[in-house]
Protein backbone atom coordinates (compact mmCIF):
# COMPACT_ATOMS: atom_id res chain seq x y z
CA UNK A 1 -44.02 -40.14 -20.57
CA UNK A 2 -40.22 -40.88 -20.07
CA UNK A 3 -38.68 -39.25 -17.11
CA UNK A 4 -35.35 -38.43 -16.29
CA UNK A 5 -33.74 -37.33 -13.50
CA UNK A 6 -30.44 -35.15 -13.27
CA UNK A 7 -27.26 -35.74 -11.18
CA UNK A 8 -24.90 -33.32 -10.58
CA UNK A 9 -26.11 -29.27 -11.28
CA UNK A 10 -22.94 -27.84 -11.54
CA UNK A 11 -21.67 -25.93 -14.60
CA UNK A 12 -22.46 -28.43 -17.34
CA UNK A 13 -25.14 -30.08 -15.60
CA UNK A 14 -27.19 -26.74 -15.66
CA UNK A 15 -27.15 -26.82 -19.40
CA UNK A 16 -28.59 -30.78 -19.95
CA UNK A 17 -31.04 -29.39 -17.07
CA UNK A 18 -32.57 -27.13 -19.57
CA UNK A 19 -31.92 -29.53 -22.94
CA UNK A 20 -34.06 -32.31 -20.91
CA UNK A 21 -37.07 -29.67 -19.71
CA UNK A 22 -37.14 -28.13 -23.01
CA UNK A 23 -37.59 -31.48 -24.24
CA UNK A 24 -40.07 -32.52 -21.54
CA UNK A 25 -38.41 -34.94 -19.72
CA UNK A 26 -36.75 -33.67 -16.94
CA UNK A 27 -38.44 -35.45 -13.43
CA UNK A 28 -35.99 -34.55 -10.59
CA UNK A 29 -32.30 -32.95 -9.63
CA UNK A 30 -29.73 -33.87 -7.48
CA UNK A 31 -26.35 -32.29 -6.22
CA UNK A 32 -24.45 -33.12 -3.25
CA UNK A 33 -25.41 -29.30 -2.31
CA UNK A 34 -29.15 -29.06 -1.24
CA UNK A 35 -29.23 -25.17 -2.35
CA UNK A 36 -28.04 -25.82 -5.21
CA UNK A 37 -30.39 -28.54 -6.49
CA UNK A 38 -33.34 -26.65 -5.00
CA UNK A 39 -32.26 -23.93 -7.00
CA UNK A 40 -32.15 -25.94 -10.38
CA UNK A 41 -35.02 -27.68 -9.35
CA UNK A 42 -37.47 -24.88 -8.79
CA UNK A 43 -36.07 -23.19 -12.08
CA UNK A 44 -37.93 -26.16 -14.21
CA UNK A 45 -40.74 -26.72 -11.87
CA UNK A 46 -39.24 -30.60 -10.20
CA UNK A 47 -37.75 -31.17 -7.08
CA UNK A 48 -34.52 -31.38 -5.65
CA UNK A 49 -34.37 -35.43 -4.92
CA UNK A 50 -31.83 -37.32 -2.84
CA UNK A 51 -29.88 -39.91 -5.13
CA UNK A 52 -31.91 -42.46 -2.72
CA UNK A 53 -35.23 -41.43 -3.89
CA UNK A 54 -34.12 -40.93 -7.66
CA UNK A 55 -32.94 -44.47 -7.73
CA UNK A 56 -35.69 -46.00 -5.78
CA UNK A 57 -38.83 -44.26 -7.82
CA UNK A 58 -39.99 -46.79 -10.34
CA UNK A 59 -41.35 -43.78 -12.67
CA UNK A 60 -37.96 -42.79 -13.47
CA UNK A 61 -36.46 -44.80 -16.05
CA UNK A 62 -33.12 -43.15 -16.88
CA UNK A 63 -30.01 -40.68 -15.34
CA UNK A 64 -27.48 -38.55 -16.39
CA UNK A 65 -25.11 -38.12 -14.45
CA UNK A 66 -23.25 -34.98 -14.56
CA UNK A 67 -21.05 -35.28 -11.59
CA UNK A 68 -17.61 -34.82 -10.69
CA UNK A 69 -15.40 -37.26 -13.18
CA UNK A 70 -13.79 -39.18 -10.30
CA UNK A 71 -17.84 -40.41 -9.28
CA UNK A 72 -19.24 -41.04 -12.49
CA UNK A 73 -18.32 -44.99 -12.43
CA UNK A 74 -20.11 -45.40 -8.92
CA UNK A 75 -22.90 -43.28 -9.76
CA UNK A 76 -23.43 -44.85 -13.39
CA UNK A 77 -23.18 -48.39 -11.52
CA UNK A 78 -26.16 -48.11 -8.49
CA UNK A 79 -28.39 -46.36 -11.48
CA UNK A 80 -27.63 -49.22 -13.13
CA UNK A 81 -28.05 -51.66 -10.98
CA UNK A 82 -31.60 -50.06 -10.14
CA UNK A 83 -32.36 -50.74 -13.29
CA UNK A 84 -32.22 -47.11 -15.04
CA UNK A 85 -30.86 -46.27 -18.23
CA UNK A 86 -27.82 -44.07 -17.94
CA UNK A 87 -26.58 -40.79 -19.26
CA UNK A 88 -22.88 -40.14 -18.35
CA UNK A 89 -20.57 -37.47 -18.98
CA UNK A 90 -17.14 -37.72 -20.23
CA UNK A 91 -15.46 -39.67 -19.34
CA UNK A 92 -17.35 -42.19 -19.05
CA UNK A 93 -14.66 -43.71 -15.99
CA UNK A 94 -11.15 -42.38 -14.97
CA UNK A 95 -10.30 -45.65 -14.91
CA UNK A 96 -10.47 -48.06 -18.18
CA UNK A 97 -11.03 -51.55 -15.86
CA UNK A 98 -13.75 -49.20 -14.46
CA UNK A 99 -15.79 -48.50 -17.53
CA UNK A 100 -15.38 -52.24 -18.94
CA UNK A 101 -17.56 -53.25 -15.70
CA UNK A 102 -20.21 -50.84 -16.48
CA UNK A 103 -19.84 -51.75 -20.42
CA UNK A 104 -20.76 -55.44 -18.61
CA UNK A 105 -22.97 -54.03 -16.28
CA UNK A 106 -25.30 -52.42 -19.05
CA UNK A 107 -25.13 -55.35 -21.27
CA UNK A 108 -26.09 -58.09 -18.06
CA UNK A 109 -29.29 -55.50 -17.19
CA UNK A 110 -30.31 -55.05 -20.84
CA UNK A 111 -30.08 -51.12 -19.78
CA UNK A 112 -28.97 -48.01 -21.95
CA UNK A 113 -25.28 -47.28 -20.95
CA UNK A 114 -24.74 -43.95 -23.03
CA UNK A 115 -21.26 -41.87 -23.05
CA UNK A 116 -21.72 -37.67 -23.53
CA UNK A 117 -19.22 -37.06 -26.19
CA UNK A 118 -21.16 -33.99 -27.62
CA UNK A 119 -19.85 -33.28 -30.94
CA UNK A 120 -20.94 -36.38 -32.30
CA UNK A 121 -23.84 -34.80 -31.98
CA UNK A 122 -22.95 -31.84 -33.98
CA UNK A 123 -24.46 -31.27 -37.04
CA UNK A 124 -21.37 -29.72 -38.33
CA UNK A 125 -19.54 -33.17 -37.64
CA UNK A 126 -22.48 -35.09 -38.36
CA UNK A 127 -21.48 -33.50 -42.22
CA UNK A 128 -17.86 -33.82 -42.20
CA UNK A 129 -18.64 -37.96 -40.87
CA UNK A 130 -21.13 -38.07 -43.61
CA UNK A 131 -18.42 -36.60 -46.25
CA UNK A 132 -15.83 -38.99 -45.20
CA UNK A 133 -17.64 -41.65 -45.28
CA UNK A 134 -19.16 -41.33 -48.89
CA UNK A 135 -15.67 -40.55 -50.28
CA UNK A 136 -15.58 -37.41 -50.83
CA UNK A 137 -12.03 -36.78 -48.87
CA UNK A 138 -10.53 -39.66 -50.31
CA UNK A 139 -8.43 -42.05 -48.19
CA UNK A 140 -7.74 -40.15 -44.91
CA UNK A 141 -3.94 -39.18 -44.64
CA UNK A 142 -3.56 -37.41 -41.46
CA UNK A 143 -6.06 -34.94 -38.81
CA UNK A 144 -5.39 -33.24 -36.27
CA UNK A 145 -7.52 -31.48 -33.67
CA UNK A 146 -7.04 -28.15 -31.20
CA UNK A 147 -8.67 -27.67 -28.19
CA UNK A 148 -7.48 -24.72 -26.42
CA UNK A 149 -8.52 -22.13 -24.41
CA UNK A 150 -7.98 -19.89 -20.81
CA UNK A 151 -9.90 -22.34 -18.15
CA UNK A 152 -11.89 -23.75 -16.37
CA UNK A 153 -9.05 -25.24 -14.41
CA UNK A 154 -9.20 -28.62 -12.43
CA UNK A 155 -7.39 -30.19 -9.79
CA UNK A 156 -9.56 -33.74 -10.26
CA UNK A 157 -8.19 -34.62 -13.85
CA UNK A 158 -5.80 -33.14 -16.17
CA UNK A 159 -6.32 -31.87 -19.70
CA UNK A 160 -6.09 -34.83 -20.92
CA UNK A 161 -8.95 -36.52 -19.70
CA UNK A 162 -11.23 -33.03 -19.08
CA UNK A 163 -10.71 -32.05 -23.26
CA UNK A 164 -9.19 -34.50 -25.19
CA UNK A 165 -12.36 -37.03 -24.93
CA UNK A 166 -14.48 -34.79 -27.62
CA UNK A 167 -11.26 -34.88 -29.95
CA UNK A 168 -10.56 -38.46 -29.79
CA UNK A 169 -13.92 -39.85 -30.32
CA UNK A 170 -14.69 -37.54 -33.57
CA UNK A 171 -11.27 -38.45 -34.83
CA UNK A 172 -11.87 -42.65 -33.78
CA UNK A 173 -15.16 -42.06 -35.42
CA UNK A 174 -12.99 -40.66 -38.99
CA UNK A 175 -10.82 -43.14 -38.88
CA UNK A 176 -13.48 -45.63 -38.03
CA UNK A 177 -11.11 -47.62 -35.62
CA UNK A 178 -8.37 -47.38 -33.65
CA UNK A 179 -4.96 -46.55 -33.46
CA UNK A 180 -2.20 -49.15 -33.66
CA UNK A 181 0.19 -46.65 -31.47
CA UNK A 182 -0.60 -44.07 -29.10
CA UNK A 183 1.89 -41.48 -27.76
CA UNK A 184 1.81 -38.16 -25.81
CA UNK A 185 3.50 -35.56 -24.13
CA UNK A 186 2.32 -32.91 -21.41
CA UNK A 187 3.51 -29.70 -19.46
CA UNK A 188 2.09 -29.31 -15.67
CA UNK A 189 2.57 -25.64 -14.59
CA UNK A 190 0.23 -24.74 -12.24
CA UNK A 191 -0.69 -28.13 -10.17
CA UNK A 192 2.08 -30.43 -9.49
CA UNK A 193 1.41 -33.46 -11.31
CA UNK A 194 -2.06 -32.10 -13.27
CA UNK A 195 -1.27 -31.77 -16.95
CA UNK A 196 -2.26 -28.08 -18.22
CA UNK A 197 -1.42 -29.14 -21.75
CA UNK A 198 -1.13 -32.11 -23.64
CA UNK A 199 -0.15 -33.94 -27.28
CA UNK A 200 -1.38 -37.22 -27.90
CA UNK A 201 0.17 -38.35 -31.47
CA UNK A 202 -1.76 -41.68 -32.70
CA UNK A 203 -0.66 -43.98 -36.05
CA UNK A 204 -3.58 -46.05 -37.57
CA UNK A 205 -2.83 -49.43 -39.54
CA UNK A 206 -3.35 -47.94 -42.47
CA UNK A 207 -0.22 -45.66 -41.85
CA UNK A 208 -2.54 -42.02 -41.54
CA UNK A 209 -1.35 -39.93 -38.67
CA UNK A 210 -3.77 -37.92 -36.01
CA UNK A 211 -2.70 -35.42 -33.40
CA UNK A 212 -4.99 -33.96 -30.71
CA UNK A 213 -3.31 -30.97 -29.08
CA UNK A 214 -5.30 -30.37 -25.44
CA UNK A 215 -4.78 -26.79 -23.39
CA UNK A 216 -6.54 -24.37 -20.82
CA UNK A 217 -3.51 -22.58 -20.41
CA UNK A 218 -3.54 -20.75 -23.76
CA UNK A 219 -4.10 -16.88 -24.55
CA UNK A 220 -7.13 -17.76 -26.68
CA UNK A 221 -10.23 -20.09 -27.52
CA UNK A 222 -9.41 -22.49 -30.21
CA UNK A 223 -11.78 -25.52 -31.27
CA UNK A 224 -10.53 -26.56 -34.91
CA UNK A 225 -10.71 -29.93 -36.63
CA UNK A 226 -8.23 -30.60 -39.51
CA UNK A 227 -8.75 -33.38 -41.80
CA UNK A 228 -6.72 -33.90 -44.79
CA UNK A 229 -7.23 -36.48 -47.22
CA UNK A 230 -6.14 -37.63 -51.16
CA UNK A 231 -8.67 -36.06 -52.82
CA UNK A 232 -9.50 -32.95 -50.49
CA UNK A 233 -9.40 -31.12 -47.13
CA UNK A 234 -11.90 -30.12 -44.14
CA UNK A 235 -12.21 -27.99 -41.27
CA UNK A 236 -14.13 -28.01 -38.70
CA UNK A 237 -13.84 -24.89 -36.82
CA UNK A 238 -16.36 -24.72 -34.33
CA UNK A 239 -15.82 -20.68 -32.94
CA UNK A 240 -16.46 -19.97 -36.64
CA UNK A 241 -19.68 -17.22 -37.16
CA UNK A 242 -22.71 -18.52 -39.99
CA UNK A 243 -21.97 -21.38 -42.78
CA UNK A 244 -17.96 -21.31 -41.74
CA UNK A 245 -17.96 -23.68 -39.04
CA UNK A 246 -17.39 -26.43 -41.96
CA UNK A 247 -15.24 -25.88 -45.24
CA UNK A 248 -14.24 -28.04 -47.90
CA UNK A 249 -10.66 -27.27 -50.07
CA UNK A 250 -10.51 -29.15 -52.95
CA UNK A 251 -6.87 -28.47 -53.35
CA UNK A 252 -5.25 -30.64 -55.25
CA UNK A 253 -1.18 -31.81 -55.27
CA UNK A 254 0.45 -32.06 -58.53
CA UNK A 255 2.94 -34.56 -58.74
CA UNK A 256 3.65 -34.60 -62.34
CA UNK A 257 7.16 -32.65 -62.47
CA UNK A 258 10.26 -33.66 -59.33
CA UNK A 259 8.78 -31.26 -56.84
CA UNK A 260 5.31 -31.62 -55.82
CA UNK A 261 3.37 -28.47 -56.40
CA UNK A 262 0.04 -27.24 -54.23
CA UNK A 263 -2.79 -25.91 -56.87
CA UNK A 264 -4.89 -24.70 -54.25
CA UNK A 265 -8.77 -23.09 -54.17
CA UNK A 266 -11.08 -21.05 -52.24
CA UNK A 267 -13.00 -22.88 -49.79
CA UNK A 268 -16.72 -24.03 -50.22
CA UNK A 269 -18.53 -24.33 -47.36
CA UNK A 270 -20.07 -28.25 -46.33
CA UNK A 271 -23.83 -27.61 -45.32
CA UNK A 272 -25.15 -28.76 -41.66
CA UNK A 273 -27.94 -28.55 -39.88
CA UNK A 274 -28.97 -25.30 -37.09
CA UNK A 275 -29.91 -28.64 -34.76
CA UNK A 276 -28.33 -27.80 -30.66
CA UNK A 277 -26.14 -30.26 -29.91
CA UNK A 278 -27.03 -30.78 -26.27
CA UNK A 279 -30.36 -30.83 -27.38
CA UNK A 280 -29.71 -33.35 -29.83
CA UNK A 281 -27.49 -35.88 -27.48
CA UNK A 282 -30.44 -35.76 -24.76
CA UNK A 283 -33.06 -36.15 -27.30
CA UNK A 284 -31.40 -39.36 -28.31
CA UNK A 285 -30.59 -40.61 -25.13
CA UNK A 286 -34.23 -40.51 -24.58
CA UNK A 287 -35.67 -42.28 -27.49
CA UNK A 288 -32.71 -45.39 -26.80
CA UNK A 289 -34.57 -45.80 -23.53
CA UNK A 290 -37.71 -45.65 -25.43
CA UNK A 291 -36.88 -47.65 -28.15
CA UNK A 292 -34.50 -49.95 -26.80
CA UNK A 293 -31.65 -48.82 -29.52
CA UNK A 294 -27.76 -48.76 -29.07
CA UNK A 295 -26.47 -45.01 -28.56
CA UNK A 296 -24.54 -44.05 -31.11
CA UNK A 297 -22.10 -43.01 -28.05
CA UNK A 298 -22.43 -46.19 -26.14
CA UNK A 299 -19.72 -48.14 -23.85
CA UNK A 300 -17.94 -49.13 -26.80
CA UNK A 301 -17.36 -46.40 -29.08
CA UNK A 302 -16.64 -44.81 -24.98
CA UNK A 303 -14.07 -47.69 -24.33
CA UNK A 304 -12.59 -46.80 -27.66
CA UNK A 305 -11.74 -43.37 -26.21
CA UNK A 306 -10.87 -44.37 -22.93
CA UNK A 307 -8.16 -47.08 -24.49
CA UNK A 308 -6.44 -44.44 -26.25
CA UNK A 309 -6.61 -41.94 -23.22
CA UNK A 310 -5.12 -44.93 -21.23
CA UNK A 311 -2.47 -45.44 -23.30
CA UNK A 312 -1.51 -41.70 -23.87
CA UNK A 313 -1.47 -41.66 -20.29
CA UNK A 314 1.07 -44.23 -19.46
CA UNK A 315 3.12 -43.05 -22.52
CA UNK A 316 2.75 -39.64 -22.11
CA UNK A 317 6.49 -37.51 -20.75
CA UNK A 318 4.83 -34.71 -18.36
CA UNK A 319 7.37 -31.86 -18.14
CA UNK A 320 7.37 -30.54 -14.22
């Protein structure tokens, strides 16, 4: 039986806790605070492990690593280097040079090196990829995507880096490549120098335009994906209740007279799965230790991201 141990039990790592006991899997916890870990631990019946004895037990084959962002290149590296397959949270690095060495870490080992950008993992996205891909859009013009809401604050990382990741690889993933210009602007208003809201504007070489607009300093919760293309329109609006979380408009522009008129029409909902997406991304991460596969989130589809986040980054104008 595969087993997996957990690093880091804090807000997030509580959830993949469950997804990997519910999917059998989970061996042992760790947290840099004992009670904490003995507390997750005795929840799903393992115990609360030192990252010593994690590493060092030849019965557990992979991590994930739900730590704080600034450790998740060191951590990812010693499982790594103990021969583990690896599980890591967005970002996969803070810093790009950072996750190229574990990119040729993972590939030197022969391990899994896996990245946890969720809503790949969607089923909701997994349709709207699906309808790209096939056509159904039409050439992709422009997308944009809002993630916004009150909280959870950090001090570690701005917006940026803490939201934007989940935008930027579903977008990347649309576009199937990557931008040919990157640009971005933030606000910092409650720690000096930690974005609380950010645009990042990209241009792809086809000329189609994408616009991921990050916040936790906003009145409301907002997760919406907007994809326009020649022959039609999608949304991906995750907050949405039932079969709305994914709607097609098949409006259509009519260009026939000077002006260009909209002839627009009720939208028809995309079908998806009921699948969990944590569920989903663990299950997956276990069978590419099983199997040997490449994640579908692996180091580079993760590098992808990070490029783009690096360049947003030195472009971006913060206003104090």
């Amino acid at each position: 039986m595969t087993k997996i141990a957990l690093i880091g039990c804090g807000y997030w790592g509580k959830n993949i806790a469950r997804a990997l006991n519910k999917l059998g899997v989970l061996a042992a916890v760790v947290d840099g605070d004992s009670r904490t870990a003995i507390a997750v631990g005795s929840l799903y019946g393992v115990p609360a492990a030192s990252l010593e004895e994690v590493l060092a037990n030849p019965e557990i084959v992979g991590v994930a690593i739900a730590a704080p962002a600034e450790l998740h290149a060191a951590l990812a590296s010693r499982a790594l280097l103990a021969g583990k397959g690896v599980f890591v949270e967005k970002p996969l690095a803070l810093l790009l040079e950072d996750a190229e060495k574990l990119r040729d870490l993972a590939n030197s080992t022969g391990k899994v090196l896996m990245a946890g950008h969720l809503l790949q993992y969607h089923p909701a996205f997994e349709s709207l990829l699906a309808a790209v891909k096939s056509g159904r859009l039409g050439t992709l013009r422009y997308a944009y995507s809002n993630r916004l809401s009150l909280g959870k604050f950090r001090i570690e990382e701005d917006v940026m880096w803490s939201f934007a990741p989940h935008d930027l690889s579903m977008l990347l993933a649309l576009f199937d490549g990557e931008p040919s210009s990157v640009s971005a602007t933030s606000g910092a208003f409650l720690t000096p120098g930690i974005a609380d809201e950010c645009r990042i504007d990209m241009v792809f070489p086809n000329g189609a335009h994408a616009h991921v607009f990050s916040s936790w300093l906003h009145p409301f919760k907002e997760h919406r994906l907007v994809v326009v293309g020649e022959k039609a329109m999608a949304v991906f609006e995750d907050s949405a209740a039932g079969d709305r979380k994914l709607l097609l408009y098949a409006h259509q522009i009519d260009l026939s007279s000077e002006t260009p008129a909209a002839e627009k029409t009720e939208p028809l909902p995309i079908p998806y799965g009921d699948a969990e997406p944590l569920l989903s991304e663990c299950r997956h991460f276990v069978e590419c230790i099983a199997t040997g596969a490449t994640p579908r989130t692996d180091s580079v589809e993760s590098l992808r991201v990070l490029r783009v986040l690096a360049k947003a980054t030195t472009a971006q104008k913060v206003k104090p």
